[in-house]
Protein backbone atom coordinates (compact mmCIF):
# COMPACT_ATOMS: atom_id res chain seq x y z
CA UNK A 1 5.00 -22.18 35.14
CA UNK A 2 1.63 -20.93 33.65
CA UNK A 3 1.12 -20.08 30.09
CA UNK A 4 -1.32 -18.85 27.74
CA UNK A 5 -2.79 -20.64 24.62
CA UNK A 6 -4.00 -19.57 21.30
CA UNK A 7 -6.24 -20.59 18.80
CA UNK A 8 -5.52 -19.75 15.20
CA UNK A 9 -8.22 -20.69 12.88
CA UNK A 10 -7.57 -19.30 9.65
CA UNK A 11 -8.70 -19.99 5.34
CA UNK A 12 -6.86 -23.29 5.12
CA UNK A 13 -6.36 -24.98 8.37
CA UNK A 14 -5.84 -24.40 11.90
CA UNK A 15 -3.16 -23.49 14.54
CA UNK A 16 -3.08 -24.03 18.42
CA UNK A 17 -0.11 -22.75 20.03
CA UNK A 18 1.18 -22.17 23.64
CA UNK A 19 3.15 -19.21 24.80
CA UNK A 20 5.15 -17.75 27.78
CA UNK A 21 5.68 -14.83 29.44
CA UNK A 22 8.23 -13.51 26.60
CA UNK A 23 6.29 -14.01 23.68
CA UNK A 24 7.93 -17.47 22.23
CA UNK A 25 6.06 -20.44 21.60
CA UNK A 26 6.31 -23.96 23.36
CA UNK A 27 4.36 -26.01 21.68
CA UNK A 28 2.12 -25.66 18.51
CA UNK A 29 0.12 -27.97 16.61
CA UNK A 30 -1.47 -27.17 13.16
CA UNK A 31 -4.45 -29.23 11.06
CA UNK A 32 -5.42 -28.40 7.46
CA UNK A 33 -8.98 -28.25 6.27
CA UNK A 34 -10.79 -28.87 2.96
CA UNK A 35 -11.59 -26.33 0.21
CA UNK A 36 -14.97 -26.77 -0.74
CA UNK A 37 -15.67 -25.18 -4.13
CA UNK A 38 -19.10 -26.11 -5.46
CA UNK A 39 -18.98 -24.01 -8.43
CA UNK A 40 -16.83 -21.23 -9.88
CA UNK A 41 -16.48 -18.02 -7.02
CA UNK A 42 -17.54 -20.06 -4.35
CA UNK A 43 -15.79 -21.09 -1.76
CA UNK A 44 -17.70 -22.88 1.46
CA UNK A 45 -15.60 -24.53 4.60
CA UNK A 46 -17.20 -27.54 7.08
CA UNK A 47 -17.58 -25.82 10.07
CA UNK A 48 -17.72 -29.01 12.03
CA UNK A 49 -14.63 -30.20 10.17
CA UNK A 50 -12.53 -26.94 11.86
CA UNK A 51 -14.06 -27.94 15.01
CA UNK A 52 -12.66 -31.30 15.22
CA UNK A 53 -9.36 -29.57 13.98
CA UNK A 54 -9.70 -27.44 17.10
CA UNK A 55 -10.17 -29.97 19.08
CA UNK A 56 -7.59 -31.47 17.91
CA UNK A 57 -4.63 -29.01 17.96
CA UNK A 58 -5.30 -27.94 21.15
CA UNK A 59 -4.68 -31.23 22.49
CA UNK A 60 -1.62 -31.48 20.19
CA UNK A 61 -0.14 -28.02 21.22
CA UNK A 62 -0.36 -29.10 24.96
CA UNK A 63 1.03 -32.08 24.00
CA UNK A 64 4.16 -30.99 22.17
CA UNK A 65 4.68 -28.20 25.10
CA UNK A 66 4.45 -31.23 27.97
CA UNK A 67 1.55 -29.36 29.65
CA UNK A 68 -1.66 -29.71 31.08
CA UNK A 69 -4.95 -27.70 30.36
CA UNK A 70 -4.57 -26.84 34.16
CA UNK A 71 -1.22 -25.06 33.23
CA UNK A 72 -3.13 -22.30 31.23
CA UNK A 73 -4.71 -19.37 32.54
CA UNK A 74 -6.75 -17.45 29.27
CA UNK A 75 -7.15 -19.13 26.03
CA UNK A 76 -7.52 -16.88 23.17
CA UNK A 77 -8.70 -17.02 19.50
CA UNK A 78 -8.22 -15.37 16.61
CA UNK A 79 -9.87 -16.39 12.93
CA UNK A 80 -10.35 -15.83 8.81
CA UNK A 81 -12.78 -12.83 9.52
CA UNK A 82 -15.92 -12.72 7.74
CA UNK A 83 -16.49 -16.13 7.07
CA UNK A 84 -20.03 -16.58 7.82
CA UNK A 85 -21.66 -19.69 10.13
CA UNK A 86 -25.50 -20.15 11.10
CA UNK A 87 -26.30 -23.35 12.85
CA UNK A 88 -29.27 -24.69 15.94
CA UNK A 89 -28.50 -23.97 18.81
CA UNK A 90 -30.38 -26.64 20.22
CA UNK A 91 -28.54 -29.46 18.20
CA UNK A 92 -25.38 -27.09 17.13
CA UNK A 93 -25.78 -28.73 13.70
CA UNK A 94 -24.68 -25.71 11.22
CA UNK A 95 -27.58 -25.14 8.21
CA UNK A 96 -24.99 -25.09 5.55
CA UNK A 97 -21.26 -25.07 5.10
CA UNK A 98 -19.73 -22.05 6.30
CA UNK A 99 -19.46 -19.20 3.74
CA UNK A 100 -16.10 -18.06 3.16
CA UNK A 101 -14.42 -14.36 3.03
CA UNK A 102 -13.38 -15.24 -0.62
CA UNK A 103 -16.66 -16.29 -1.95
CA UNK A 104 -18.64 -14.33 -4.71
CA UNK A 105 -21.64 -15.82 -4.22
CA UNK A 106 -23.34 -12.34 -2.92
CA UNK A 107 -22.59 -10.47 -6.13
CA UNK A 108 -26.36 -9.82 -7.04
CA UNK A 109 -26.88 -8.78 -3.41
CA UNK A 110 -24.03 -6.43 -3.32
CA UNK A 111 -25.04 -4.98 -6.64
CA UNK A 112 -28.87 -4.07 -5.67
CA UNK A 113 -27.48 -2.11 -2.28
CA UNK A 114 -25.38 -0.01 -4.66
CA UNK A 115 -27.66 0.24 -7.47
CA UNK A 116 -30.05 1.03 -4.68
CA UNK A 117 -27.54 4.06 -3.78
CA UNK A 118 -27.05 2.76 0.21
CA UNK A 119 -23.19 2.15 -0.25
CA UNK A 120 -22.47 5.95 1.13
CA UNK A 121 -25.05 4.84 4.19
CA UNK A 122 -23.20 1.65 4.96
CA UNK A 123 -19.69 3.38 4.81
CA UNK A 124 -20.87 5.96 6.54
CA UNK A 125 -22.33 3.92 9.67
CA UNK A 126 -20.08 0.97 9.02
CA UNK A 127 -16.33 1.97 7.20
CA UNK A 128 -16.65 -0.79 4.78
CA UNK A 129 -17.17 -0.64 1.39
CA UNK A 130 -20.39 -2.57 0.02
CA UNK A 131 -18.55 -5.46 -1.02
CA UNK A 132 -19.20 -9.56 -1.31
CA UNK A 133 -16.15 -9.94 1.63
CA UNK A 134 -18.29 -9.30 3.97
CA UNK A 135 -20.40 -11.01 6.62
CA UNK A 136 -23.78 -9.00 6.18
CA UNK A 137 -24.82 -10.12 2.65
CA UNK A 138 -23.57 -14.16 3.05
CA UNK A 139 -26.39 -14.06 6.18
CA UNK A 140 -29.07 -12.66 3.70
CA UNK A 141 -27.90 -15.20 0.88
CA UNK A 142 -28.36 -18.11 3.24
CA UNK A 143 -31.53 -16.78 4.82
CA UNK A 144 -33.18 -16.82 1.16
CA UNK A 145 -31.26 -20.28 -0.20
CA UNK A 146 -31.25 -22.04 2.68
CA UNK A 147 -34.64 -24.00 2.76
CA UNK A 148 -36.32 -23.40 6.13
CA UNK A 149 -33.81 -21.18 7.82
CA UNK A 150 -35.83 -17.71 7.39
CA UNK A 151 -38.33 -19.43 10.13
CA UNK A 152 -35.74 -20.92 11.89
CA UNK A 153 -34.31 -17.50 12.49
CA UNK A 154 -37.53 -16.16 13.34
CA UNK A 155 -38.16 -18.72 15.67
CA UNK A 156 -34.79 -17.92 17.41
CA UNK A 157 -33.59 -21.16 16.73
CA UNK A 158 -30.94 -20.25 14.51
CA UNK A 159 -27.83 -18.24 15.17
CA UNK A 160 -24.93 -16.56 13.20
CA UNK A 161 -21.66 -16.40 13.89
CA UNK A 162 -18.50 -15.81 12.08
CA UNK A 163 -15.81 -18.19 13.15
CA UNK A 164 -14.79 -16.93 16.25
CA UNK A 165 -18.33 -17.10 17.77
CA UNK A 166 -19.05 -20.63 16.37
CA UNK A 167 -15.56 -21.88 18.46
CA UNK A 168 -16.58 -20.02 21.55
CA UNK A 169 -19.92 -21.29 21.34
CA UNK A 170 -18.56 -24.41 20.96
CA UNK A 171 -15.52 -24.12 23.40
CA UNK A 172 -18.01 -22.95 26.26
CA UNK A 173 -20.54 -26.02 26.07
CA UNK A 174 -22.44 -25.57 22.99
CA UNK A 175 -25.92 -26.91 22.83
CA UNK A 176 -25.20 -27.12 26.69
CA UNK A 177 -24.82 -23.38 27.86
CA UNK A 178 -22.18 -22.34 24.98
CA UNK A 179 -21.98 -18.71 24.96
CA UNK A 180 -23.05 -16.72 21.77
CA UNK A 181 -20.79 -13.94 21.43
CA UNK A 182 -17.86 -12.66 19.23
CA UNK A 183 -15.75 -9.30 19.64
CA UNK A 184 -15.66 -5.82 18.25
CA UNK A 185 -13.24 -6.68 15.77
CA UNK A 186 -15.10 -9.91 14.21
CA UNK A 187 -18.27 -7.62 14.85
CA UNK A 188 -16.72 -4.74 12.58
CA UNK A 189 -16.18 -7.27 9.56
CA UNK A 190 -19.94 -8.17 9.23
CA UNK A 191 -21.29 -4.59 7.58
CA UNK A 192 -23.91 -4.46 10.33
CA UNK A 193 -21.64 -3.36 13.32
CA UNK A 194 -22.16 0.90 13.88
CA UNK A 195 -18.55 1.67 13.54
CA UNK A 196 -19.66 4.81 16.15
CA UNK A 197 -21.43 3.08 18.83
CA UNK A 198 -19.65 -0.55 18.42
CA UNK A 199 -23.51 -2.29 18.81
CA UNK A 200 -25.35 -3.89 15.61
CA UNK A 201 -27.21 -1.02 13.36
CA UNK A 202 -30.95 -1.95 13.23
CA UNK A 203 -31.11 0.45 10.16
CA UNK A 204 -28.97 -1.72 8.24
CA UNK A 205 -30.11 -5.12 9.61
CA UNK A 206 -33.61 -3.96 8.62
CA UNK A 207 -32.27 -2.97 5.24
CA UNK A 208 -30.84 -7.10 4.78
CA UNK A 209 -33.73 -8.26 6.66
CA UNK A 210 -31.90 -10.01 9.32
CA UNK A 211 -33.35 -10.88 12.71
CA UNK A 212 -31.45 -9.12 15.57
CA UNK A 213 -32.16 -12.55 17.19
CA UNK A 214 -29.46 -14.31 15.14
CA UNK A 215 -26.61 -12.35 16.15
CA UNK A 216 -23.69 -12.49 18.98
CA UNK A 217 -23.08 -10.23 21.80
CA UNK A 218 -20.78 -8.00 20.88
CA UNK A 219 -17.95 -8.01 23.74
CA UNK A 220 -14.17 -6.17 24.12
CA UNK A 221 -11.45 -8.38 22.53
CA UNK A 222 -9.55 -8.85 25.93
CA UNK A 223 -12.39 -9.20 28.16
CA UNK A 224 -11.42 -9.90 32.17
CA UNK A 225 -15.36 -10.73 32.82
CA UNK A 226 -13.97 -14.01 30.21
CA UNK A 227 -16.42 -15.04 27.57
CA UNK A 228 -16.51 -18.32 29.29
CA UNK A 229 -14.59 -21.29 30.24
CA UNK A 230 -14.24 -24.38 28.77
CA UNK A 231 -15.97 -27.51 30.23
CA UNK A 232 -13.83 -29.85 32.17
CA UNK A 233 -13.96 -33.14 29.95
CA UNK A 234 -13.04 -31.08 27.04
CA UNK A 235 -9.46 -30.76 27.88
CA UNK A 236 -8.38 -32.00 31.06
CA UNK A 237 -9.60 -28.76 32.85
CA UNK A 238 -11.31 -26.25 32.56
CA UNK A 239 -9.62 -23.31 30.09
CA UNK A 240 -10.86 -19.50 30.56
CA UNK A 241 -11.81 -18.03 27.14
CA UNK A 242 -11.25 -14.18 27.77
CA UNK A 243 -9.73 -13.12 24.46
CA UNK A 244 -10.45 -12.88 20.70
CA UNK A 245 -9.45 -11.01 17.71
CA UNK A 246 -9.94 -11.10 13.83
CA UNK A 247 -6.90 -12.21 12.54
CA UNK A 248 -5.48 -9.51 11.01
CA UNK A 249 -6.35 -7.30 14.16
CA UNK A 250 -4.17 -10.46 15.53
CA UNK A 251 -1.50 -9.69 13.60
CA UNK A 252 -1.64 -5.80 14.55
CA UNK A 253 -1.55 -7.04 18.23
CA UNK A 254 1.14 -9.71 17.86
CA UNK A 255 3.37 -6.80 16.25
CA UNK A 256 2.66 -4.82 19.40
CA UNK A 257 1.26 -2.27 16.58
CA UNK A 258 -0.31 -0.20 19.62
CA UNK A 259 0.85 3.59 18.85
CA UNK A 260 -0.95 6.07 16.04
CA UNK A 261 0.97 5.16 12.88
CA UNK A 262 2.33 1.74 13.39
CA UNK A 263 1.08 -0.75 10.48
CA UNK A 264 1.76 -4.44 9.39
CA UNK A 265 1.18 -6.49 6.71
CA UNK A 266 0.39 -9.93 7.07
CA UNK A 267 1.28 -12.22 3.87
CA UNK A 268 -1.33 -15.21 4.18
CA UNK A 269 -4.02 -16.56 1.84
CA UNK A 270 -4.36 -12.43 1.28
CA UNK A 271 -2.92 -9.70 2.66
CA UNK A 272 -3.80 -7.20 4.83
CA UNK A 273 -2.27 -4.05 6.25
CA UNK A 274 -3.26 -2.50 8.68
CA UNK A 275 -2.32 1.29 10.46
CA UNK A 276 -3.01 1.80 13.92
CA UNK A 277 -5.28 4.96 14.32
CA UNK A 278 -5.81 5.67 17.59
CA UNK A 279 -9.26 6.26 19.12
CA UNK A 280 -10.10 8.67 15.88
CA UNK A 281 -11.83 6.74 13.32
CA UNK A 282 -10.18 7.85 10.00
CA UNK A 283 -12.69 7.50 7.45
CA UNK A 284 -10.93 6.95 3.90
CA UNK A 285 -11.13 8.71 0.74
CA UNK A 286 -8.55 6.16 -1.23
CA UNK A 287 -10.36 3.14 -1.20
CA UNK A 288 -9.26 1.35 2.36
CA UNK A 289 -11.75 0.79 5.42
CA UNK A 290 -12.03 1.88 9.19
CA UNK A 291 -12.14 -1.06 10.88
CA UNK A 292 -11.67 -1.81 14.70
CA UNK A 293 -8.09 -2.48 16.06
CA UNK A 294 -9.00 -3.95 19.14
CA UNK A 295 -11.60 -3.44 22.71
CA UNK A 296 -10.32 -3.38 26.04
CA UNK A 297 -11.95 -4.46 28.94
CA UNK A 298 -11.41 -0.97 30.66
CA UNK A 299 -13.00 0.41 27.49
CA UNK A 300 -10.42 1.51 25.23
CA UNK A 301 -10.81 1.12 21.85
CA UNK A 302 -8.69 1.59 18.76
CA UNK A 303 -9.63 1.78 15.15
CA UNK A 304 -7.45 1.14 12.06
CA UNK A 305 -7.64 1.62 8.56
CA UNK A 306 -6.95 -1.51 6.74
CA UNK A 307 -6.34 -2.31 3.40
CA UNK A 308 -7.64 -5.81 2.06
CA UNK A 309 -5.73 -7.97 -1.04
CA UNK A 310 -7.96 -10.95 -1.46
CA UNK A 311 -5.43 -13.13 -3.75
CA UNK A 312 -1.32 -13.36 -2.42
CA UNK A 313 -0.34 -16.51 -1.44
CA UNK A 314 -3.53 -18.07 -3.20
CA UNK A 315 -1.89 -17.23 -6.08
CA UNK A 316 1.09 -19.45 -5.50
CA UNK A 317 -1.16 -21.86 -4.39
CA UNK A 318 -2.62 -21.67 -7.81
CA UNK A 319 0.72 -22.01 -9.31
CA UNK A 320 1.59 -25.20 -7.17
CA UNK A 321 -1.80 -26.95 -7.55
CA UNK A 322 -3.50 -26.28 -10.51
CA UNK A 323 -0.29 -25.19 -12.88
CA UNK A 324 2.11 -27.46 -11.17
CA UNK A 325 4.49 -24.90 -11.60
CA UNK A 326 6.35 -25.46 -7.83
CA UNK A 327 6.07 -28.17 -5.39
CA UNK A 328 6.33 -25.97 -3.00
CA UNK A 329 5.26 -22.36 -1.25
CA UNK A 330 8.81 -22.10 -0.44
CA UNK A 331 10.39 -23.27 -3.89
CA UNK A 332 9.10 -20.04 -5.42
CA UNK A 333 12.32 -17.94 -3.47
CA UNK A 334 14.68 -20.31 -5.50
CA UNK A 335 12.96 -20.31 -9.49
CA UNK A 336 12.08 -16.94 -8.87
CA UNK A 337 15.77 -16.00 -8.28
CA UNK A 338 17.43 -18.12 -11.25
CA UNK A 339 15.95 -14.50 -13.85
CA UNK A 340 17.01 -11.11 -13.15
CA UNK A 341 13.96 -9.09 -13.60
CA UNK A 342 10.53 -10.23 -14.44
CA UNK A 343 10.78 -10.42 -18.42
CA UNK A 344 8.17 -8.09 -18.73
CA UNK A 345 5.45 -10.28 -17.19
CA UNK A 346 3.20 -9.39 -15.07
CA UNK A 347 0.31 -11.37 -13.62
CA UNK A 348 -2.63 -9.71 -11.75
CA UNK A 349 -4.01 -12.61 -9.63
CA UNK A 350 -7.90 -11.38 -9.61
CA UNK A 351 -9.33 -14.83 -8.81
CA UNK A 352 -11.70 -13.25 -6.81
CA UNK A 353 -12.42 -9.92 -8.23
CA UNK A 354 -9.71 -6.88 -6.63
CA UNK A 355 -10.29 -5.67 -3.13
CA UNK A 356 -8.27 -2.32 -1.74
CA UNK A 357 -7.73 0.36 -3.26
CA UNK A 358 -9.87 -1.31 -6.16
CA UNK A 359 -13.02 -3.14 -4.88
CA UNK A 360 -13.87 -3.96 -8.59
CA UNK A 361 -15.67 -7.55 -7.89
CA UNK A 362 -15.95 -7.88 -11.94
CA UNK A 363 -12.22 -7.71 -12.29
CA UNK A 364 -10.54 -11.49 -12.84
CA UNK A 365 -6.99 -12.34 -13.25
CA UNK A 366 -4.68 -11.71 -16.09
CA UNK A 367 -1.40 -12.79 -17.30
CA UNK A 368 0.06 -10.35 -19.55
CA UNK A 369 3.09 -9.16 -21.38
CA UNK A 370 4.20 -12.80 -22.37
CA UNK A 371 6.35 -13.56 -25.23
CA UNK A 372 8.20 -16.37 -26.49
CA UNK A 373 11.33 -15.37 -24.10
CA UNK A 374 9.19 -15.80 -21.05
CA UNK A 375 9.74 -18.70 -19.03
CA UNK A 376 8.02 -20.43 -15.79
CA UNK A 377 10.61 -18.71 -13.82
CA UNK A 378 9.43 -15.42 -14.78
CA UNK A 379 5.89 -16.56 -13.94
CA UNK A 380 6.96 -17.40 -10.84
CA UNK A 381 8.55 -13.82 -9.76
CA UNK A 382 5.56 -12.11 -11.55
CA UNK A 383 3.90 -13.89 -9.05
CA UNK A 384 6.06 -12.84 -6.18
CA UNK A 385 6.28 -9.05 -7.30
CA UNK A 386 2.60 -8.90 -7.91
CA UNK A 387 2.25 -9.01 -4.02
CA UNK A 388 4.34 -6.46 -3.60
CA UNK A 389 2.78 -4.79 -5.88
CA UNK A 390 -0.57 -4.62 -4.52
CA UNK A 391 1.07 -3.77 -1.00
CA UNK A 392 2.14 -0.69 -2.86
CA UNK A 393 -1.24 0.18 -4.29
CA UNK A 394 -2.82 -0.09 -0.02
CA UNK A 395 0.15 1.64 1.25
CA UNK A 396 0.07 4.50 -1.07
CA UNK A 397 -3.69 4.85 -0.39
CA UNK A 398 -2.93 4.40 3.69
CA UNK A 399 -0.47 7.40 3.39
CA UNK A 400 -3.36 9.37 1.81
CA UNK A 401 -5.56 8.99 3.84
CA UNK A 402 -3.51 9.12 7.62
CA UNK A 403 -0.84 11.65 6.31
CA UNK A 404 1.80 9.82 7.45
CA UNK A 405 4.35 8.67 5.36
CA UNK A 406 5.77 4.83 6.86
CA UNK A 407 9.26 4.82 6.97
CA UNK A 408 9.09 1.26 7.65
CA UNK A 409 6.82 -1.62 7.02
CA UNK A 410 6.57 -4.75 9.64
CA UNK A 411 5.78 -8.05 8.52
CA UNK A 412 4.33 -11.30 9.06
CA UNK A 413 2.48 -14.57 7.89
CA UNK A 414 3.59 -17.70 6.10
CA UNK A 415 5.18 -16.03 3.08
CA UNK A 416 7.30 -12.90 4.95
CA UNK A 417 9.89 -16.19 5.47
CA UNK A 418 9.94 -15.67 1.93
CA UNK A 419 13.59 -13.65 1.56
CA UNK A 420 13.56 -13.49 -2.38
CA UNK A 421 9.98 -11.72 -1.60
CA UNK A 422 10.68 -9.40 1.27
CA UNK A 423 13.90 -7.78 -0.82
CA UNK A 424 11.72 -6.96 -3.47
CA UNK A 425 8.81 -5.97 -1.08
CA UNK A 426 11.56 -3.48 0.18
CA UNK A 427 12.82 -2.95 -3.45
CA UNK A 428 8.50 -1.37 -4.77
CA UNK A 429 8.47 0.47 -1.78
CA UNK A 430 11.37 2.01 -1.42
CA UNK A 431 11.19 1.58 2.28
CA UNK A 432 12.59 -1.10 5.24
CA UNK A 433 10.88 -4.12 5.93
CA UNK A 434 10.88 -5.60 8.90
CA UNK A 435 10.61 -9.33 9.96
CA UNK A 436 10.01 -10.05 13.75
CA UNK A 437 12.21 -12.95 15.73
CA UNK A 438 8.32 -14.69 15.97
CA UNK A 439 6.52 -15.30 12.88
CA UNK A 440 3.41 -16.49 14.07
CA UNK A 441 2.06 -12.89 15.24
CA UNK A 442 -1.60 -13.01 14.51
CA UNK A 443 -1.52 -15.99 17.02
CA UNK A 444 0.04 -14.31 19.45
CA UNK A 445 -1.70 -11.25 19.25
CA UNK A 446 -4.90 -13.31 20.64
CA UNK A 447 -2.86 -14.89 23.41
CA UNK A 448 -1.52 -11.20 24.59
CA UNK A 449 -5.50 -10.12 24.50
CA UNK A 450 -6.05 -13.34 26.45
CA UNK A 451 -3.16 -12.88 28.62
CA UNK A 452 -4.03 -9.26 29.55
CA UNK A 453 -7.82 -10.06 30.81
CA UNK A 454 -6.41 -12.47 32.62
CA UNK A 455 -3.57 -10.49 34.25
CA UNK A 456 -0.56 -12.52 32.50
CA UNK A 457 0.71 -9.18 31.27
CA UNK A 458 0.48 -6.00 32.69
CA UNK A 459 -0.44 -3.92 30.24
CA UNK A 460 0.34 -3.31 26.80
CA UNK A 461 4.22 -1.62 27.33
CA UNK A 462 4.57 -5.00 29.04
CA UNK A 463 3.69 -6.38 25.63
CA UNK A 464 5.92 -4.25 23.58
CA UNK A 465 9.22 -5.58 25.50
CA UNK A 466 8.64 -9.24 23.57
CA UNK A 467 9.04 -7.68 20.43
CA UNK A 468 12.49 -8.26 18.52
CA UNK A 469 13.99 -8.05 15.03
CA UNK A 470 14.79 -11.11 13.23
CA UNK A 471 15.81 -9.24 9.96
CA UNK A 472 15.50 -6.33 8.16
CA UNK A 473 15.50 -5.60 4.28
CA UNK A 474 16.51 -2.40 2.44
CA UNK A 475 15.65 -1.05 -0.94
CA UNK A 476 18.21 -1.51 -3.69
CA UNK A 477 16.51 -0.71 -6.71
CA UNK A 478 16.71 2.43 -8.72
CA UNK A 479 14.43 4.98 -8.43
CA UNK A 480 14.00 4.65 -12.31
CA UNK A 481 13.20 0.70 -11.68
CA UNK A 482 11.25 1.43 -9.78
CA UNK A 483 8.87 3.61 -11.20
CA UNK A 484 9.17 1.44 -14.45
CA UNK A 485 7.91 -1.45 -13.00
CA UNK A 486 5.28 -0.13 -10.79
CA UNK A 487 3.90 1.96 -14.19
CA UNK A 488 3.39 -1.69 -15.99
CA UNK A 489 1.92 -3.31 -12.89
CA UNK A 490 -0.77 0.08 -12.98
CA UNK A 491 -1.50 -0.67 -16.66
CA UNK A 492 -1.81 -4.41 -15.80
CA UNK A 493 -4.25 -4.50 -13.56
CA UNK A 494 -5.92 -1.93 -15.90
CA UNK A 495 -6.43 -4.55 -18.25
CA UNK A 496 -7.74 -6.91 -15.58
CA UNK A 497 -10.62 -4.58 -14.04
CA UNK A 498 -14.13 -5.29 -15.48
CA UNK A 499 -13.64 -8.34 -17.16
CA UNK A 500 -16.88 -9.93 -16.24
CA UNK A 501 -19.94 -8.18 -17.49
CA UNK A 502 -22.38 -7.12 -14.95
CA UNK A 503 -24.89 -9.99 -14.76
CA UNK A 504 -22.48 -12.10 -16.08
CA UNK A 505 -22.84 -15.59 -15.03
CA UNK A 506 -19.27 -17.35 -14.50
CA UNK A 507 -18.71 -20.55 -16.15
C-alpha cells in the first residue's frame, strides 16, 4: 500500500498525518508550540521550535501508521497563513521570531498606507484589505527593527517566507540546496501577490520597500514538477514535496469545496469561510477579500472570497487560561448547556481588533449586558454564540457579494465537534450545518493537492467520492429569536468598535 502524508502547521502546534486512498487517516501525530507574547498585541512564534515539531510528527505519524517514509509518494503542507519568517540562507538561522497573523505590531504601518490613500490600490491589485493580518507590512516592520537585516536583504542573504516556504526550505535541504518557494495561495495572503497575474507586484513592493530578492517563487499548489524532495537521512527516504496550501484554502480542499458556490467554515484559533468562486475573481463590496482557492499544475486556478474572524476559539482559550472559567475546550458544550438562553450577555471577543465584515483594528473586546443574574455559564454560551455570531456577520456579507444565498454551511476544525455550538450555529443562521465523517479537512486538503501531482488521485471528482456526512444540524429557533438576538449582538459589537484611540499606545 502507498499513502500520502500531510503536514499541518497551524497558530498553536503542529499536525502530521497519513492518509489513504479514501480520505481516512492512519496515523497522526500532533506537537504544541509556545505563544510568545512580548508585549500587549504581539504575538511572535520560534520558527525553529515548529521545525523540530515537524520533524518530529512526521516521524510520529509514520510511526503510529506502521509505515516507512518509502511508503509515501507526495507529502503535502498546509499552514497559519500570513505568519511572516526571514532567516540566512546560508546558516538558515531566522533574524527574529516569526511574526504571527494575530499580531498588531504593524498598526502605524497600516495606518500611513491608508492615510496615504493606497488602500483602494492594494485592493484593487491585491483583494485584501490594508490590514495588520497580513504578510506585506510584518516584512517592512522587521526590515526597519531588525538591526542589520535591511543590508542583509540587500545583500541577498536574507529571505522571507511565510510558514509554508520556511518548511519546504527546510524539508528540501535547507542551507544545503533547500528550495525557496511557497504557493499561490500562501502568495495571495502577503498583500504583494497581483491577484490578476498571480506574480509579486513591484508597484507595491516598491511602495513597502521590499527587495524582490527576499521573496519565494511563486508555484501552483499541486505541482507534478514537485517543489522538491526530501533528503534521505531526514526520514528514512526520500519524501516528494509536490503540494501546499494555506490552511484555510486546506480546509476548502479537504471539503472537496471545488464547484462555484460551495463554502466552509473552519472553527480554529479564528474562523474563516470561505466560497468557492470559480476562475472569476469576485471583488467585494461588503467587507470580505478575493483570495486564491487553489493552482493546478495544468494551470487552473480558482479564487474565493473569504471572510476572516481573528478571535473564536482564542476566546475560549481566554476563558480556560486566563479566567479559569473551563478546564477544557470541550467543557464549554456542557456549562454552556446547564442556561437556556444567554441572559442577555453578550461578549465581543476583539482581542485583536475585528477582521471581516469589520476590519476596525482599534476595536477591543467587550463584555456587555451583565447583571447580577448573570452567571459563568452564561459567559460561557456568550462565548459560544458570539462565534456564531460573527459567522453570521461573513455569511451575510458573502451572500452580498456572490448572490447566492447558502442553503447549507459545511464545517470543520477543532471546535465544529462542538454539538452545543453547531445547533446554535444552525439556530443564527437559520440554515443546515454540516459536519463531515473526517474532521481534520484542512490537512487533508494538502494531502489531496499532494496526492493529485503525484497521480494518487485522478482528478478532483475522484476527490469528491471521499466525502461523507457525519452529522447534520437544523435550525430550531424562532424567527423572532432570532432576529432578537442577532439585533443585540449588532449593537454589541457597536460598542466594541473604536475603543483604542488612533495613536493610542496599548498598555
Amino acid at each position: 500500500m502507498r499513502y500520502v502524508a500531510a503536514i499541518d502547521q497551524g497558530t498553536t502546534g503542529t499536525r502530521c498525518m497519513v492518509f489513504d486512498h479514501n480520505g481516512l487517516d492512519i496515523g497522526r501525530s500532533y506537537k504544541e508550540h509556545e505563544q510568545i507574547l512580548p508585549r500587549p498585541g504581539w504575538i511572535e512564534h520560534d520558527p525553529l521550535e515548529i521545525w523540530h515539531a515537524v520533524q518530529e510528527t512526521v516521524h510520529g505519524a509514520l510511526a503510529q501508521a506502521r509505515i516507512t517514509a518509502a511508503d509515501v509518494v507526495a507529502l503535502g503542507i498546509t499552514n497559519q497563513r500570513e505568519t511572516t519568517v526571514i532567516w540566512d540562507r546560508h546558516t538558515g538561522r531566522p533574524y527574529h521570531n516569526a511574526v504571527v497573523w494575530q499580531c498588531m505590531r504593524t498598526q502605524e504601518i497600516c495606518q500611513r498606507l491608508q492615510d496615504d490613500g493606497l488602500e483602494p490600490f492594494i485592493r484593487e491589485r491585491t483583494g485584501l484589505l490594508v490590514s495588520v493580518y497580513f504578510s506585506g507590512p510584518k516584512i517592512r516592520w522587521l526590515l526597519d527593527h531588525v538591526a542589520g537585516l535591511r543590508q542583509a536583504a540587500e545583500r541577498g542573504d536574507a529571505l522571507f517566507g511565510t510558514i509554508d516556504s520556511w518548511l519546504i526550505w527546510n524539508l528540501t535541504g535547507g542551507p544545503r540546496g533547500g528550495v525557496h518557494v511557497t504557493d499561490v495561495t500562501n502568495a495571495s495572503r502577503t498583500m504583494l501577490m497581483n491577484l490578476a497575474t498571480r506574480e509579486w507586484d513591484d508597484e507595491l513592493l516598491r511602495m513597502l520597500e521590499i527587495p524582490r530578492s527576499m521573496l519565494p517563487e511563486i508555484r501552483p499548489s499541486s505541482d507534478s514538477a514537485t517543489y522538491g524532495s526530501s533528503p534521505a537521512e531526514m526520514f528514512g527516504h526520500p519524501m516528494p514535496v509536490c503540494g501546499c496550501l494555506g490552511d484555510q484554502q486546506g480546509a476548502l480542499a479537504g471539503q472537496t469545496c471545488f464547484l462555484p458556490g460551495e463554502a466552509k467554515n473552519t472553527y480554529g484559533t479564528g474562523s474563516f469561510l470561505l466560497m468557492n468562486t470559480g476562475g472569476d475573481v469576485v471583488p467585494s463590496h461588503s467587507g470580505l477579500l478575493s483570495t486564491v482557492a487553489y493552482g493546478l499544475s495544468d494551470g487552473t486556478c480558482a479564487y474565493a472570497l473569504e471572510g476572516s474572524i481573528a478571535v473564536t476559539g482564542a476566546a475560549v482559550q481566554w476563558l480556560r487560561d486566563s479566567l479559569g472559567m473551563v478546564q477544557s475546550a470541550a467543557e464549554t458544550e456542557t456549562i454552556a448547556s446547564t442556561v437556556a438562553d444567554n441572559g442577555g450577555v453578550y461578549f465581543v471577543p476583539a482581542f485583536s481588533g475585528l477582521f471581516a465584515p469589520y476590519w476596525d483594528m482599534y476595536a477591543r473586546g467587550a463584555i456587555l449586558g451583565l447583571t447580577r443574574f448573570a452567571s459563568k455559564a452564561h459567559i460561557v454560551r456568550a462565548t459560544l454564540e458570539s462565534i456564531c455570531y460573527s459567522t453570521r456577520d461573513v455569511l451575510e456579507a458573502m451572500e452580498a457579494d456572490s448572490g447566492i444565498a447558502l442553503r447549507s454551511l459545511k464545517v470543520d476544525g477543532g471546535a465544529s465537534a462542538n454539538n452545543l455550538l453547531m445547533q446554535l450555529q444552525a439556530d443564527v443562521l437559520n440554515k443546515q450545518v454540516i459536519r463531515p465523517t473526517v474532521g481534520e479537512t484542512t490537512a487533508l486538503g494538502s494531502a489531496y493537492m499532494a496526492g493529485l501531482a503525484a497521480g494518487y488521485w485522478s482528478g478532483l471528482d475522484d476527490l469528491k467520492q471521499n466525502w461523507q456526512v457525519q452529522r447534520e444540524f437544523s435550525p430550531s429557533w424562532s424567527e423572532e429569536r432570532r432576529l432578537a438576538a442577532y439585533a443585540g449582538w449588532k449593537r454589541a459589537v457597536g460598542r466594541a468598535r473604536g475603543w483604542l484611540q488612533e495613536g493610542e499606545q496599548e498598555a
